[in-house]
Protein backbone atom coordinates (compact mmCIF):
# COMPACT_ATOMS: atom_id res chain seq x y z
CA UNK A 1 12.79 -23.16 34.43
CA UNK A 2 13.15 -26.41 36.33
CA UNK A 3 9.56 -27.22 34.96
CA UNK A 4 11.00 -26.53 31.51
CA UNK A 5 13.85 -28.75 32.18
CA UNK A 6 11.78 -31.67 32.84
CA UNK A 7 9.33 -31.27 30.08
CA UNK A 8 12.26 -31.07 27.45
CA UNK A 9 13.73 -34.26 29.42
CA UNK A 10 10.46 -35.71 29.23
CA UNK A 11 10.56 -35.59 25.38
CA UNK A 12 13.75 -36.80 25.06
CA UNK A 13 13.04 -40.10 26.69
CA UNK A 14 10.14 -40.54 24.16
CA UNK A 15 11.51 -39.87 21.20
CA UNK A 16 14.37 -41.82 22.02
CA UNK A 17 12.26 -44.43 22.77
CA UNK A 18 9.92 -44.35 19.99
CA UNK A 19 13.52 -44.34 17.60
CA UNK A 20 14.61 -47.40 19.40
CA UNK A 21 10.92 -49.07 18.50
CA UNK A 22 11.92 -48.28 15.40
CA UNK A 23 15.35 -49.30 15.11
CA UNK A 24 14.17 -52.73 16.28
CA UNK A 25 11.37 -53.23 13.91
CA UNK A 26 13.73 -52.27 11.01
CA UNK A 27 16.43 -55.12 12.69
CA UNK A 28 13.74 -57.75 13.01
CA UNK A 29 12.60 -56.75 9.52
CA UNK A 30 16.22 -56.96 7.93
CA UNK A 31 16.95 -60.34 10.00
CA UNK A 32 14.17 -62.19 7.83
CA UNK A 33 14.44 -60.12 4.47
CA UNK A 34 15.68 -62.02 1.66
CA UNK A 35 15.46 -60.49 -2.19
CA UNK A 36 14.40 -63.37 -4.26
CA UNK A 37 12.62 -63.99 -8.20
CA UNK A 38 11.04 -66.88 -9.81
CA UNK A 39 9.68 -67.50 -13.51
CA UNK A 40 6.38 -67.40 -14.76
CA UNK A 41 4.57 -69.52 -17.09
CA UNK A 42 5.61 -66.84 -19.86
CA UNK A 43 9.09 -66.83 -19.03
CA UNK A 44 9.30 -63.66 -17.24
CA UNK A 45 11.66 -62.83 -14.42
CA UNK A 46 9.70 -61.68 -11.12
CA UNK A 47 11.25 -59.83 -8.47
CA UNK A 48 10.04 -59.77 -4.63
CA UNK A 49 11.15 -59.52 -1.23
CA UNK A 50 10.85 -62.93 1.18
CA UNK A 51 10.16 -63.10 4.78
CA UNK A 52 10.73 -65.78 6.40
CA UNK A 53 9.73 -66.12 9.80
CA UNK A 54 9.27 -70.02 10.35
CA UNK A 55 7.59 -72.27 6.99
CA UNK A 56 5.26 -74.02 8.92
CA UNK A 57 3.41 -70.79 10.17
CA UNK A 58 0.64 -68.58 7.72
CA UNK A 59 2.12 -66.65 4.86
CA UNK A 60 1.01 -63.88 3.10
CA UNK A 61 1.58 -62.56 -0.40
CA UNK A 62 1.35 -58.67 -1.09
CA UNK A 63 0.97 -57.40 -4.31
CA UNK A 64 0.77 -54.15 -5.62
CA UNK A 65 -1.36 -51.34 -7.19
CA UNK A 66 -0.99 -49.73 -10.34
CA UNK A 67 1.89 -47.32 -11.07
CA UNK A 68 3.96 -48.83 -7.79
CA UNK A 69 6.28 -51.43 -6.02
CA UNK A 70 6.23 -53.92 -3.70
CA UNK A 71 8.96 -52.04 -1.36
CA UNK A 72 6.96 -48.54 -1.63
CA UNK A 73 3.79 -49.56 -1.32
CA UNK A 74 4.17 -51.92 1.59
CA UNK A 75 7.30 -50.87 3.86
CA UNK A 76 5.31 -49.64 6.14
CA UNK A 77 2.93 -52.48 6.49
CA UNK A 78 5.15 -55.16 6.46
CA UNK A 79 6.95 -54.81 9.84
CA UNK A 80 3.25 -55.15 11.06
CA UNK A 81 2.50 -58.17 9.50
CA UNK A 82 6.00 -60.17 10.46
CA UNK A 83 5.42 -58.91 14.18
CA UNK A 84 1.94 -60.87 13.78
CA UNK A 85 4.07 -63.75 13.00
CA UNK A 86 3.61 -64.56 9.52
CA UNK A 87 5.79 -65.42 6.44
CA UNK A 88 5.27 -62.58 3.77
CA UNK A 89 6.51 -62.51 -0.17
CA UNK A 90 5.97 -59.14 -1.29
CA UNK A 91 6.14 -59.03 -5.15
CA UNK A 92 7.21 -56.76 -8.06
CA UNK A 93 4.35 -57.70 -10.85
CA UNK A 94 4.80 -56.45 -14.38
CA UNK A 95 2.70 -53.65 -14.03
CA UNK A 96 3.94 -50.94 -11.77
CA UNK A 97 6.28 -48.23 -10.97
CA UNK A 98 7.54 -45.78 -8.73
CA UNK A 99 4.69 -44.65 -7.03
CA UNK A 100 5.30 -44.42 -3.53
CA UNK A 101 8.89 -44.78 -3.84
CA UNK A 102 11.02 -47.15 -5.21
CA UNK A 103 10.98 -48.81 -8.02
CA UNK A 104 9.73 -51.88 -9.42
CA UNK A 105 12.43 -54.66 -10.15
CA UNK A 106 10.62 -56.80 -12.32
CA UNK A 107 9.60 -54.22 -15.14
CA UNK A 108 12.87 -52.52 -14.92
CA UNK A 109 14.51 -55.34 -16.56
CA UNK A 110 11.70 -54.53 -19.42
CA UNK A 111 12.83 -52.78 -22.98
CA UNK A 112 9.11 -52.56 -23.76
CA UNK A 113 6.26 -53.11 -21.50
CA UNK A 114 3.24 -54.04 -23.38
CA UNK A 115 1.37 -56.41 -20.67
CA UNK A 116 -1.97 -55.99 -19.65
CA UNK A 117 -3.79 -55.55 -16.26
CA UNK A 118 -4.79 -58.97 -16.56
CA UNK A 119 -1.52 -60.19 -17.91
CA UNK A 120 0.47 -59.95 -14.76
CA UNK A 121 -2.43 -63.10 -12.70
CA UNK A 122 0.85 -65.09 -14.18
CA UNK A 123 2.62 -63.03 -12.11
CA UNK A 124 0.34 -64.00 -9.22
CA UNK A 125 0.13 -67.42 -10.17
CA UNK A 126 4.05 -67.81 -10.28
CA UNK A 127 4.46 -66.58 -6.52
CA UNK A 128 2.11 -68.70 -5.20
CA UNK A 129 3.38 -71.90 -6.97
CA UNK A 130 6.75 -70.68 -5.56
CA UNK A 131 5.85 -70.31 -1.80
CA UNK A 132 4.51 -74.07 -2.40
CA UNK A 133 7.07 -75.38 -4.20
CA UNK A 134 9.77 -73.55 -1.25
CA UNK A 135 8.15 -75.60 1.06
CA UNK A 136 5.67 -73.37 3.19
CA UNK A 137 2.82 -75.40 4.82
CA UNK A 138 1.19 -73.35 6.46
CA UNK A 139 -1.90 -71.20 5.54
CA UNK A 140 -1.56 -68.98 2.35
CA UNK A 141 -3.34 -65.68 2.33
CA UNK A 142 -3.22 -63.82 -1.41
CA UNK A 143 -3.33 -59.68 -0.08
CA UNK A 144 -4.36 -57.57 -3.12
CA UNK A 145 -4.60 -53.42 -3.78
CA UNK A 146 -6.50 -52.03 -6.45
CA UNK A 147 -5.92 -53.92 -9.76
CA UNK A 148 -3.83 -56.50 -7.99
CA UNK A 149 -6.84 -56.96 -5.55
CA UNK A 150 -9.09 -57.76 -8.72
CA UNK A 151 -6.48 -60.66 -9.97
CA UNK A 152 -6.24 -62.29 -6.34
CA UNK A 153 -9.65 -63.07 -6.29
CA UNK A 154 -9.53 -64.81 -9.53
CA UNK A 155 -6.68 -66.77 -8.54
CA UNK A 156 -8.46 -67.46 -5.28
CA UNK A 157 -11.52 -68.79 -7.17
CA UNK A 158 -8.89 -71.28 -9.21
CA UNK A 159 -7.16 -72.26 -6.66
CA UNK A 160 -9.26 -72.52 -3.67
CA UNK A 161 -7.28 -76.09 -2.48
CA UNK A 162 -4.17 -73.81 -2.44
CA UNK A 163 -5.08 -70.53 -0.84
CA UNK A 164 -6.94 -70.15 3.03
CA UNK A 165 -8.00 -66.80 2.73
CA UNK A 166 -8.04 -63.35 0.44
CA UNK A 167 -7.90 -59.53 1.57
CA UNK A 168 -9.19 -57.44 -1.45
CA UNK A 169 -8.44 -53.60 -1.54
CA UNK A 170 -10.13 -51.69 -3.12
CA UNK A 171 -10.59 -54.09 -6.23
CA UNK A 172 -10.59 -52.57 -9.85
CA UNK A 173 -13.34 -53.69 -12.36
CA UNK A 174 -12.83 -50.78 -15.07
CA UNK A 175 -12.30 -51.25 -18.78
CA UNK A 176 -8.79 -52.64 -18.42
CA UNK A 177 -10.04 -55.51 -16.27
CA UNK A 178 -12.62 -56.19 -18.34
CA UNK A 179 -11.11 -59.90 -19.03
CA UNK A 180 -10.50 -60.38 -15.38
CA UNK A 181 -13.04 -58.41 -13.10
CA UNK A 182 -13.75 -59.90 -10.15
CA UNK A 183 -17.13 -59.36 -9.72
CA UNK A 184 -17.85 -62.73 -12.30
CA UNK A 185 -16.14 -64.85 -9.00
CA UNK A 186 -18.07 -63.94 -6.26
CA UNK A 187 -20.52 -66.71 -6.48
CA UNK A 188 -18.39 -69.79 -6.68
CA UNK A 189 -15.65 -68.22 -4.76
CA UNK A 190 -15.93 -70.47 -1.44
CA UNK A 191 -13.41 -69.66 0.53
CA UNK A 192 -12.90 -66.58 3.25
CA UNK A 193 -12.63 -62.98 0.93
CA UNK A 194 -12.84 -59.69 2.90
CA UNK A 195 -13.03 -56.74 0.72
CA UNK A 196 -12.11 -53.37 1.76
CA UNK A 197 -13.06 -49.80 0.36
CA UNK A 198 -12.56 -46.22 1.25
CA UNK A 199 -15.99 -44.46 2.15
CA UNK A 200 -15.60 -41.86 -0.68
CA UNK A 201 -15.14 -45.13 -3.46
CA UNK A 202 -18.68 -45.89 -1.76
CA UNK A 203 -20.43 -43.17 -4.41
CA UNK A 204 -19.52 -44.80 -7.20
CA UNK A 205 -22.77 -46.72 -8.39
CA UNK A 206 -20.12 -49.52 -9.56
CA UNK A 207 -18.84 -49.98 -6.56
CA UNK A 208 -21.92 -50.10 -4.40
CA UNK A 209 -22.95 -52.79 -6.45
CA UNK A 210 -20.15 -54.97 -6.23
CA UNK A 211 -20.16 -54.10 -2.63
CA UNK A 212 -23.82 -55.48 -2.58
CA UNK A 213 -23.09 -58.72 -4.92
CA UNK A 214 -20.03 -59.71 -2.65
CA UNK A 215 -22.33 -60.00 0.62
CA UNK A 216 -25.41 -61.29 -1.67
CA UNK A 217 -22.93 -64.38 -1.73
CA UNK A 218 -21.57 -64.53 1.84
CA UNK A 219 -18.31 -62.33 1.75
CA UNK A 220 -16.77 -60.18 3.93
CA UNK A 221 -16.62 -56.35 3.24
CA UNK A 222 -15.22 -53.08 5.07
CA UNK A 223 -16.01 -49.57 4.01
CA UNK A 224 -13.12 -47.60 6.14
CA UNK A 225 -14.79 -44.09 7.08
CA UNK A 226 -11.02 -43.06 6.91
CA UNK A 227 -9.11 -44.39 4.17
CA UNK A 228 -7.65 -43.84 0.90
CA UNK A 229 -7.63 -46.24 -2.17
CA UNK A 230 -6.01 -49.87 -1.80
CA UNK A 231 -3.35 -50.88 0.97
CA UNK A 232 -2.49 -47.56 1.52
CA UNK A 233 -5.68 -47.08 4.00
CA UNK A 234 -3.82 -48.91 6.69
CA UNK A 235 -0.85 -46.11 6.35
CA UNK A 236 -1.55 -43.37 8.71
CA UNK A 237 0.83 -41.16 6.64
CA UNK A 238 -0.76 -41.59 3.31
CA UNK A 239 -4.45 -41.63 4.83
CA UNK A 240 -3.25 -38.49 7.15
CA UNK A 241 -5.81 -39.93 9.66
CA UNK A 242 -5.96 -42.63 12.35
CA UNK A 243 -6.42 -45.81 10.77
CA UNK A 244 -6.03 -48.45 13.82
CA UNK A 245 -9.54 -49.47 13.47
CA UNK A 246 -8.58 -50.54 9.55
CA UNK A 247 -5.89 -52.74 10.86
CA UNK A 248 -8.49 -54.08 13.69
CA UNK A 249 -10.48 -55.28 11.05
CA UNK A 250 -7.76 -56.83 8.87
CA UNK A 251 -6.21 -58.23 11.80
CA UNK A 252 -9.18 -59.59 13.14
CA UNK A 253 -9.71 -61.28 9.52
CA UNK A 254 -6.16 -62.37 9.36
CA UNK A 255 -6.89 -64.04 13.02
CA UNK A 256 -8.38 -67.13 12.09
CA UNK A 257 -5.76 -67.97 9.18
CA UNK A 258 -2.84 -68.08 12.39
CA UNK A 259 -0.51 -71.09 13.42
């Protein structure tokens, strides 16, 4: 019985524990949120989330897959990324949802949504020109997931004086991106990409050989043996599988963009 006693006591101590990790990420996240918007070149209202850890440091901007939000899809990789130390705007774009939770801000405010794939790189476009214009001088890192991943490599190949690095997941090149696949920027893309994939994309003969014309020009790519499509391969939840050596690899990438 007294063995009992200590096991159960045991337990206590480390889920109390782990809830007060929690608790603590979930302050330090709240202490630097702030809900913000900014307009794009086609006069639409974008919603994200800002935080602010210090303006001169790195800052990353997270955007979205298909069908979701920049709150669902990323909650539980943002606390990660702010206890690396860097700045992060997460964004609504104008194509998205509820997947994942949430929902998304920007296309609520929508009577009719009839914007392309494609459409929403002015959505991009608008949140980088506002981290610039706010003032942030540090590094700039554009963090895509499935189409979104597609559109921040474009806008990483037109504005390479603006952006320091780009982490691609899982980047769509299907018919709807057939204005804006990134494959066509690989080759005069100059600056650091790393693109990630879950094994099982690997069978798809498109994907192998965008895999194999992203290192024919010098880029950076991951196939995570345990992993599910965009972002969402660094969630241990969602993946329902390890997936520390996916963040080694993103962190390790992320590494050299640091100050």
């Amino acid at each position: 019985m007294k063995y009992l006693q200590q096991i159960i006591i045991g337990l206590l101590i480390i889920f109390t524990s782990c809830n007060k990790a929690t608790e603590n990420n979930k302050q330090a996240e709240n202490k630097h949120l702030q809900e913000i918007s900014f307009i794009t070149s086609d006069s639409i209202t974008v919603f994200g989330d800002l935080y602010e850890i210090n303006k001169k440091k790195s800052t990353i901007l997270l955007f979205h897959q298909s069908g979701s939000n920049a709150r669902g899809e990323y909650y539980p990789i943002i606390p990660e990324l702010i206890n690396e130390g860097y700045n992060v705007l997460a964004v609504d774009q104008r194509q998205g949802g509820q997947l994942y939770g949430g929902y998304n801000r920007t296309i609520a405010k929508f009577s009719l949504n009839n914007y392309s794939y494609c459409d929403a790189s002015l959505d991009l476009e608008a949140a980088l020109n506002f981290i610039i214009e706010s003032g942030f001088s540090g590094n700039i890192i554009l963090w895509g997931s499935s189409y979104s991943a597609s559109l921040v490599i474009r806008l990483a190949n037109q504005r390479q004086n603006d952006i320091s690095g780009v982490l691609a997941f899982s980047p769509a090149s299907g018919g709807p991106m057939k204005e804006c696949r990134p494959d066509d920027f690989f080759e005069t893309l100059k600056i650091p990409l790393l693109l990630l994939r879950p094994s099982k994309e690997m069978e798809i003969e498109s994907v192998k050989n965008q895999f194999e014309l992203a290192q024919q020009n010098n880029h950076q790519v991951y196939i995570a043996k345990y992993g599910i499509h965009g972002s969402s391969m660094l969630v241990e939840s969602r993946v329902e599988h390890n997936v520390n050596n996916n963040w080694k690899v993103v962190k390790s990438f992320l590494k050299s963009f640091k100050e």
